[in-house]
Protein backbone atom coordinates (compact mmCIF):
# COMPACT_ATOMS: atom_id res chain seq x y z
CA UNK A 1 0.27 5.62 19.73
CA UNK A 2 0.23 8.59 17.52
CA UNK A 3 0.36 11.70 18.15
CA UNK A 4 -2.77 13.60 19.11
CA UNK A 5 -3.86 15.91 16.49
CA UNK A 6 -4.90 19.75 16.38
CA UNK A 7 -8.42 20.13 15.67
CA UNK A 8 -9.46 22.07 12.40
CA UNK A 9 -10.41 25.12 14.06
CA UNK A 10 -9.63 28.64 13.08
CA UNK A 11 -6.84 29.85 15.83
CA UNK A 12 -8.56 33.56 14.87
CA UNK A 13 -12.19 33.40 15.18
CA UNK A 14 -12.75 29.79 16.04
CA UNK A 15 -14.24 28.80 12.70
CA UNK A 16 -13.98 25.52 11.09
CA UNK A 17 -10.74 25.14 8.66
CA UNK A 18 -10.39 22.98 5.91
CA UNK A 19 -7.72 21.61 3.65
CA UNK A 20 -6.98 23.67 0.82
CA UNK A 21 -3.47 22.52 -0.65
CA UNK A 22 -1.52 19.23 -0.72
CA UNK A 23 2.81 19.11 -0.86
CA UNK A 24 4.56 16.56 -2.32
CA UNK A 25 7.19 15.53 0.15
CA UNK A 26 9.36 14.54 -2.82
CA UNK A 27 9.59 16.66 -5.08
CA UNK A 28 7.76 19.71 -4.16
CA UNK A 29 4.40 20.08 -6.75
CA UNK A 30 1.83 21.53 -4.73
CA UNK A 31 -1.47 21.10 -5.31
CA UNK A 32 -4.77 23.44 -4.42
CA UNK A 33 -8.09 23.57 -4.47
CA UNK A 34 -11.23 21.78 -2.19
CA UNK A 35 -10.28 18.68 -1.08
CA UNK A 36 -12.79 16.20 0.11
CA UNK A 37 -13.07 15.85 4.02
CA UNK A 38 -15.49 13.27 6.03
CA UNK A 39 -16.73 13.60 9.14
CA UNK A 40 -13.58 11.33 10.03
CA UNK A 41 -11.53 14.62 9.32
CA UNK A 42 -13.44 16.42 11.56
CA UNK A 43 -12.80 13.87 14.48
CA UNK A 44 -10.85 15.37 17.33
CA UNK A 45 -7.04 13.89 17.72
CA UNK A 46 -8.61 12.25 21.07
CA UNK A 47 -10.95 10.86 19.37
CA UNK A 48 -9.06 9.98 16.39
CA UNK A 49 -6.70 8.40 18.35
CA UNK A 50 -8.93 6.08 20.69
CA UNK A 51 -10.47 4.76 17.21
CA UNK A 52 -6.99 4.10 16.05
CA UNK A 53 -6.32 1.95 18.92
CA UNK A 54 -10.01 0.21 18.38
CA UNK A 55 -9.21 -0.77 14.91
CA UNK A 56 -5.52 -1.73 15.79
CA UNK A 57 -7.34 -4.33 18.66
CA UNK A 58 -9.06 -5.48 16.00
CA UNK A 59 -12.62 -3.88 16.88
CA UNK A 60 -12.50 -5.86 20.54
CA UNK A 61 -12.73 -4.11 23.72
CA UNK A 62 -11.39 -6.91 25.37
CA UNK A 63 -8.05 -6.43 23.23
CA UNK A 64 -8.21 -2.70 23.92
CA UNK A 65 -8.82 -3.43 27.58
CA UNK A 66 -5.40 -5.59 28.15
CA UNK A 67 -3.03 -3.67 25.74
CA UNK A 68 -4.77 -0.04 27.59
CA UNK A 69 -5.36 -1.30 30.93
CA UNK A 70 -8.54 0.61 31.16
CA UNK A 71 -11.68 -1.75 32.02
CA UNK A 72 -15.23 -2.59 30.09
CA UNK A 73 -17.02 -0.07 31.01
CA UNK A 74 -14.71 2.53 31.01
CA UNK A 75 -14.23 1.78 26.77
CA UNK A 76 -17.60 0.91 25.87
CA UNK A 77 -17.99 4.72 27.51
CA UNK A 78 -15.39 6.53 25.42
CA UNK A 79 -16.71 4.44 22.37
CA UNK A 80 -20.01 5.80 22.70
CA UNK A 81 -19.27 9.12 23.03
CA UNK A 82 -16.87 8.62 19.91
CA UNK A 83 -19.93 7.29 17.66
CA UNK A 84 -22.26 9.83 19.03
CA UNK A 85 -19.83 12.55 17.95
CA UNK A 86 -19.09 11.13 14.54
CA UNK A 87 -22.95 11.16 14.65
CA UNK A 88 -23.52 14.49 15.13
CA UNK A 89 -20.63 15.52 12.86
CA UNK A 90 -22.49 13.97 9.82
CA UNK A 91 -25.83 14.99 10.72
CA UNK A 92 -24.21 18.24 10.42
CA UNK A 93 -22.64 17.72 7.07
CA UNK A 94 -25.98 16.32 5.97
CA UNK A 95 -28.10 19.31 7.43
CA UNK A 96 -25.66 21.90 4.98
CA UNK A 97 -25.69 19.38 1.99
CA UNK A 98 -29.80 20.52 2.38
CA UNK A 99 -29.40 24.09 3.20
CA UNK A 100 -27.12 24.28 -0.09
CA UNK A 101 -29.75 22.85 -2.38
CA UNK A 102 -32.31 24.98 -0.84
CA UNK A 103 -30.21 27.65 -1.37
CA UNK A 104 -29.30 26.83 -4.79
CA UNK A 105 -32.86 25.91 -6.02
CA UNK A 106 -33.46 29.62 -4.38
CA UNK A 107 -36.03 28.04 -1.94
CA UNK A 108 -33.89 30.39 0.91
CA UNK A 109 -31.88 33.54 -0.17
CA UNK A 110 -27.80 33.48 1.09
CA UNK A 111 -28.60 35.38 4.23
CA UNK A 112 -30.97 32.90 5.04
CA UNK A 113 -28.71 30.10 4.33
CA UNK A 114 -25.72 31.82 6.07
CA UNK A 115 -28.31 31.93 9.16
CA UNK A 116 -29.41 28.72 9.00
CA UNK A 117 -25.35 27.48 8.52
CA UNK A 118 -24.86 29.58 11.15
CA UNK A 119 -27.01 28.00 13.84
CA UNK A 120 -25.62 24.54 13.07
């Protein structure tokens, strides 16, 4: 099981955080810049972890089920919360994808588009 990870947030004002620079563990070049992130990255560690374990079952709740010891139901729950989530995380990503263009074909102005950002 591995260990549950912090969620991207902004421990100052709560905003979203993203990756911005990349170590070498061996010999130290750094790398920044705007990294590419999914709506996988954006996956709590809870959640993260439970679809670790689903993929390690090999996609069967009844494998999950034995090695967890939680029953049917009680999976088939916390998986459909998990793809309703990663849902809504990429509807998101989709909705500012649009706002962007908007913005950028000046359909919206920026404080319209911050708004609009703002409310998703």
């Amino acid at each position: 099981m591995t260990p549950a990870r912090k969620d991207p947030d902004c421990p100052y004002c709560g905003a979203s955080m993203r990756p911005v620079a990349m170590t070498c563990d061996r010999c130290g070049v750094e790398i920044r810049g705007r990294f590419r992130e999914t709506p996988f990255s954006r996956l709590s560690g809870e959640n993260l972890e439970f679809l670790e374990r689903y993929l390690l079952a090999g996609f069967s709740i009844k494998a999950l089920a034995e090695e967890s010891g939680l029953g049917y139901v009680a999976i088939r729950n916390r998986l459909d919360r998990l793809i309703e989530s990663y849902r809504n995380l990429r509807n998101n990503e989709e909705a500012k994808r649009a706002i962007l263009e908007q913005l950028e074909k000046g359909a919206i102005s920026a404080k319209e588009a911050a708004e609009a950002m703002e409310r998703l």
